[in-house]
Every structure is written in structure tokens, then in C-alpha cells.
C-alpha atoms as a PDB file:
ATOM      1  CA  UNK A   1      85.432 108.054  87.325  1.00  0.00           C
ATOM      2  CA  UNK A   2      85.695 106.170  83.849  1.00  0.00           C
ATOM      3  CA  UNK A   3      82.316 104.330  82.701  1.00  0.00           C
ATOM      4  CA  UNK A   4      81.421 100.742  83.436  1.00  0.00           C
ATOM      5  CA  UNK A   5      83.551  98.080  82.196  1.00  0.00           C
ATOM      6  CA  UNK A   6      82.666  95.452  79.780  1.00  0.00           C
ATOM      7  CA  UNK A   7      82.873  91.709  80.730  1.00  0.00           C
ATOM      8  CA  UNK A   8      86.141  91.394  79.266  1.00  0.00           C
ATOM      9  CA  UNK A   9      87.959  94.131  81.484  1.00  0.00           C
ATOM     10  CA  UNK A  10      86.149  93.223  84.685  1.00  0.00           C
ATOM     11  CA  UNK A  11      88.192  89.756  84.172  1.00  0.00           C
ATOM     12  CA  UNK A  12      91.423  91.007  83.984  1.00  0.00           C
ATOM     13  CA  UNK A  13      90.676  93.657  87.518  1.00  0.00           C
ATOM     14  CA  UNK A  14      89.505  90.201  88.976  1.00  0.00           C
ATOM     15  CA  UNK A  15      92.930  88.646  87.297  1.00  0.00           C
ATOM     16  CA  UNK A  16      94.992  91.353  89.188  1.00  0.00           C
ATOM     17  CA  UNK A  17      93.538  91.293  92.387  1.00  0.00           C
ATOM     18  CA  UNK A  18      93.852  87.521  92.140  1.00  0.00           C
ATOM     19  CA  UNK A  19      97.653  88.025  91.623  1.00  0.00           C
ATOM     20  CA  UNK A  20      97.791  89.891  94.690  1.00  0.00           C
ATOM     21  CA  UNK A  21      95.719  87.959  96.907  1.00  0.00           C
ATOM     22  CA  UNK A  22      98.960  86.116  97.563  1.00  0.00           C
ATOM     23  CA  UNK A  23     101.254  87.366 100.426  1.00  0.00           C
ATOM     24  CA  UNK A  24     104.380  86.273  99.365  1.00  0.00           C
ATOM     25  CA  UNK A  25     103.850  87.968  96.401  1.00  0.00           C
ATOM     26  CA  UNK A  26     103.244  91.068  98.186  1.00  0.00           C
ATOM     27  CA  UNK A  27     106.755  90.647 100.129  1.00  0.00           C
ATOM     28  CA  UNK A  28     108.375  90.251  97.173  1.00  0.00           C
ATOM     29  CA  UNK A  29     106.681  93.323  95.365  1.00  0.00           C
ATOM     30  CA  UNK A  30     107.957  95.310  98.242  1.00  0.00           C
ATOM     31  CA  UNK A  31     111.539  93.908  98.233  1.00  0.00           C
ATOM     32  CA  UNK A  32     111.755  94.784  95.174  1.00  0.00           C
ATOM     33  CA  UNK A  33     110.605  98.559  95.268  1.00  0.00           C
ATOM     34  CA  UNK A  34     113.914  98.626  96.501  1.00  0.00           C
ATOM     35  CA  UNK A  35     115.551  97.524  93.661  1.00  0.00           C
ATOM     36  CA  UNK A  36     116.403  94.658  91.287  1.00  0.00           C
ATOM     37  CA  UNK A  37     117.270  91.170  93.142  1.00  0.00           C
ATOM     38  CA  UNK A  38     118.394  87.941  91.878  1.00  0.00           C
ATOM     39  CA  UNK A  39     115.838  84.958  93.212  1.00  0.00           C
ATOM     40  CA  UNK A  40     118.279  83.642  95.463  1.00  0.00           C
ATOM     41  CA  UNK A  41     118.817  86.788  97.092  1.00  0.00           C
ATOM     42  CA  UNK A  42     115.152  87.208  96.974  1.00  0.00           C
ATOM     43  CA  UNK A  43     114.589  83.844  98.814  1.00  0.00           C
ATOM     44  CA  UNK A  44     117.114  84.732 101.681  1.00  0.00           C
ATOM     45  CA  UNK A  45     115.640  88.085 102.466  1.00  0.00           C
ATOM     46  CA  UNK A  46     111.852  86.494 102.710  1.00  0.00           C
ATOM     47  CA  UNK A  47     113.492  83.774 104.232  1.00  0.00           C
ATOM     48  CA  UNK A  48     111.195  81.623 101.703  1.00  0.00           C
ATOM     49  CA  UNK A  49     112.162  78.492  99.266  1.00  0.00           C
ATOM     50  CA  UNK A  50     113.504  79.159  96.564  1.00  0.00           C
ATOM     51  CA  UNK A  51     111.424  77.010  94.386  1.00  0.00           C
ATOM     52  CA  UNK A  52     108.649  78.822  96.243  1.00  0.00           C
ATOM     53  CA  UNK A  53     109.842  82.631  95.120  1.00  0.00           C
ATOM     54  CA  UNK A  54     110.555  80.895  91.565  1.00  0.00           C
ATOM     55  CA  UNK A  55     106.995  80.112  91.426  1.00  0.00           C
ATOM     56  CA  UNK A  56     105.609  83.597  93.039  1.00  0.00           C
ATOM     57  CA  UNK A  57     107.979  85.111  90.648  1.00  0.00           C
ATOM     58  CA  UNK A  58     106.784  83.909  87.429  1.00  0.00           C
ATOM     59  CA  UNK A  59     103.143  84.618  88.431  1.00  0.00           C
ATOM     60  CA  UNK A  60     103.918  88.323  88.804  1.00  0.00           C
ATOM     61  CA  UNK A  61     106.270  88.659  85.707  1.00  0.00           C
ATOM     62  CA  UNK A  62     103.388  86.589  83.530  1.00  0.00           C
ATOM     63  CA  UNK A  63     100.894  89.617  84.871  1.00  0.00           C
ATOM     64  CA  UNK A  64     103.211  91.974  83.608  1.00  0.00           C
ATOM     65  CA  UNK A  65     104.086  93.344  87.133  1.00  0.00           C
ATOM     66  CA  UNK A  66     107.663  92.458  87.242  1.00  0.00           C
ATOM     67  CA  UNK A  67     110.305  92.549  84.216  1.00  0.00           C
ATOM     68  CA  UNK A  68     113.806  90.082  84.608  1.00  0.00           C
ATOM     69  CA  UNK A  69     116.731  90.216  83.046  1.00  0.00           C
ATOM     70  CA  UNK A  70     119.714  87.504  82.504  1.00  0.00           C
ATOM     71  CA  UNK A  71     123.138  88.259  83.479  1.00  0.00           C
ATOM     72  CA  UNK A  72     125.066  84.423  82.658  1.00  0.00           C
ATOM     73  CA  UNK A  73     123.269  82.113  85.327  1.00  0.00           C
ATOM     74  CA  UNK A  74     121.310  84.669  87.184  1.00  0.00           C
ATOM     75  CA  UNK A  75     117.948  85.902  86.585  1.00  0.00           C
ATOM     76  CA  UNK A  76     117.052  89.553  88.189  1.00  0.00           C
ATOM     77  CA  UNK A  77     113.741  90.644  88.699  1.00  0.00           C
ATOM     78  CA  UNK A  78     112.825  94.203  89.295  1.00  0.00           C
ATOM     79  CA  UNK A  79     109.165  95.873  88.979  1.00  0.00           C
ATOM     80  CA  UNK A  80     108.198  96.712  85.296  1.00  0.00           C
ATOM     81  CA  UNK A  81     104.979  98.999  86.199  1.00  0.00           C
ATOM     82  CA  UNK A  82     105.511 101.067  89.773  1.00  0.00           C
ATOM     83  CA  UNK A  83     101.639 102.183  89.451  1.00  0.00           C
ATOM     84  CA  UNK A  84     101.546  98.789  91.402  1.00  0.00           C
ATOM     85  CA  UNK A  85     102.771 100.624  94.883  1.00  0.00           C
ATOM     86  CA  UNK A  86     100.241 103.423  93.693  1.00  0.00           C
ATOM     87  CA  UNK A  87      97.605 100.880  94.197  1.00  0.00           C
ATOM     88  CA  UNK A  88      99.081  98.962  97.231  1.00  0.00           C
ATOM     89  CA  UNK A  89      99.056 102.389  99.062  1.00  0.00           C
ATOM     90  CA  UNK A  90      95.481 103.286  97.945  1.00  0.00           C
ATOM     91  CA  UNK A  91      94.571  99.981  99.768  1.00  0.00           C
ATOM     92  CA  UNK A  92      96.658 100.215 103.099  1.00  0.00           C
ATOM     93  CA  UNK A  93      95.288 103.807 103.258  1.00  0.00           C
ATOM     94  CA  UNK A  94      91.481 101.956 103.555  1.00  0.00           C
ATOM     95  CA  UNK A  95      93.172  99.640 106.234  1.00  0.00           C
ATOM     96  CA  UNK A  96      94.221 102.426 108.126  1.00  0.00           C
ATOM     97  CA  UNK A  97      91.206 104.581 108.139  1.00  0.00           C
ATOM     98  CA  UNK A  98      88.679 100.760 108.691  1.00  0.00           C
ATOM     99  CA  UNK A  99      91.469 100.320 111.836  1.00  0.00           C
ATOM    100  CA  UNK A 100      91.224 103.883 112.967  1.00  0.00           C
ATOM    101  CA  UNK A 101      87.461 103.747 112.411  1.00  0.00           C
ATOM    102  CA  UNK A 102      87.241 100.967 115.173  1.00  0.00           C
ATOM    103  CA  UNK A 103      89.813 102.248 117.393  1.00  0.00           C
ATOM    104  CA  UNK A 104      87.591 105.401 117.987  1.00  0.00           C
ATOM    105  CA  UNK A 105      84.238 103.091 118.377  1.00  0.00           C
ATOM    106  CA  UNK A 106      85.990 101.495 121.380  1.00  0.00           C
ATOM    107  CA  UNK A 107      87.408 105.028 122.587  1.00  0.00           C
ATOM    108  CA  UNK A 108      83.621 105.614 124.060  1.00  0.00           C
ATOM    109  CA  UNK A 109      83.261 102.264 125.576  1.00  0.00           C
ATOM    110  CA  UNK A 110      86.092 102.476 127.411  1.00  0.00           C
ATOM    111  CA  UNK A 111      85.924 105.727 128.707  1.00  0.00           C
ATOM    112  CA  UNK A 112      82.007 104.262 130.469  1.00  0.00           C
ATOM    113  CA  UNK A 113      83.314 101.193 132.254  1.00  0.00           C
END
């Protein structure tokens, strides 16, 4: 494990996680792993405002999570840095082993009554 962080970089973790402490922002993250969308397409398929996704949008791309791209009119975003799915599935793996943690401390209580 690398050595302890200075102020500094223990504000920008706490930066990050505060990016994705949002769950729209995780819905779009993951409708995007799929590939580039325009925002309007984006909206539709979270079934979201748009001014809403606009918004979510622009606080991932200023983090440096997502990159966009102009084609005339429309705006596409896609991810710029997929080490973000490497972290997303380091946390859902805690989720599942906290969830099957409690499903086995109930498996003995139910097998008494």
C-alpha cells in the first residue's frame, strides 16, 4: 500500500468520492461504459431532465471522469479514465460481501425458531 497522503491529496480522494456520492451520476457513469451518448439521449435512457443530466454531466467532465466531444449542435460524452469502473466494482464487491455477511447471521436464527 503507498504511504500516507499529505493534506493536499486527501482533498482531492474526499473531492472524488464527493463526485460520486451522487446517484445520477452513477447512472450516467454506467450508461456510458457502454459507449459515447449525446445528453439528450442520455436524459431519455435515465428517464431524467435534461437540464438535470447537463448539470450531472459537467460535474463529472470538470473531475476529469468524462471527456465530450462536439459534432455541430451535439455534445457527446463518453468516459475519459475507465479506472473509474475499476473502483465502482471494488466498492459493490464490499456491498456484496457486508450483504452476504448478514444474510448468513440470519441463516442461524432462522433455522432456531
Amino acid at each position: 500500500m503507498a504511504g500516507a497522503l499529505d493534506r493536499a491529496s486527501l482533498e482531492a480522494v474526499a473531492r472524488l468520492f464527493g463526485v460520486l456520492a451522487e446517484p445520477t451520476r452513477l447512472a450516467l457513469l454506467q450508461t456510458l461504459k457502454d459507449g459515447p451518448r449525446a445528453v439528450g439521449v442520455l436524459a431519455d435512457e435515465l428517464g431524467a431532465k435534461q437540464a438535470n443530466v447537463s448539470k450531472q454531466l459537467g460535474v463529472l467532465h470538470a473531475a476529469g471522469l468524462l471527456a465530450r466531444a462536439r459534432d455541430g449542435s451535439t455534445v457527446r460524452y463518453s468516459i475519459a479514465d475507465a479506472m473509474i469502473f475499476d473502483l465502482c466494482e471494488l466498492v459493490c464487491g464490499k456491498l456484496r460481501r457486508d450483504a452476504e455477511r448478514q444474510l448468513s447471521a440470519l441463516a442461524p436464527a432462522k433455522k432456531r425458531k
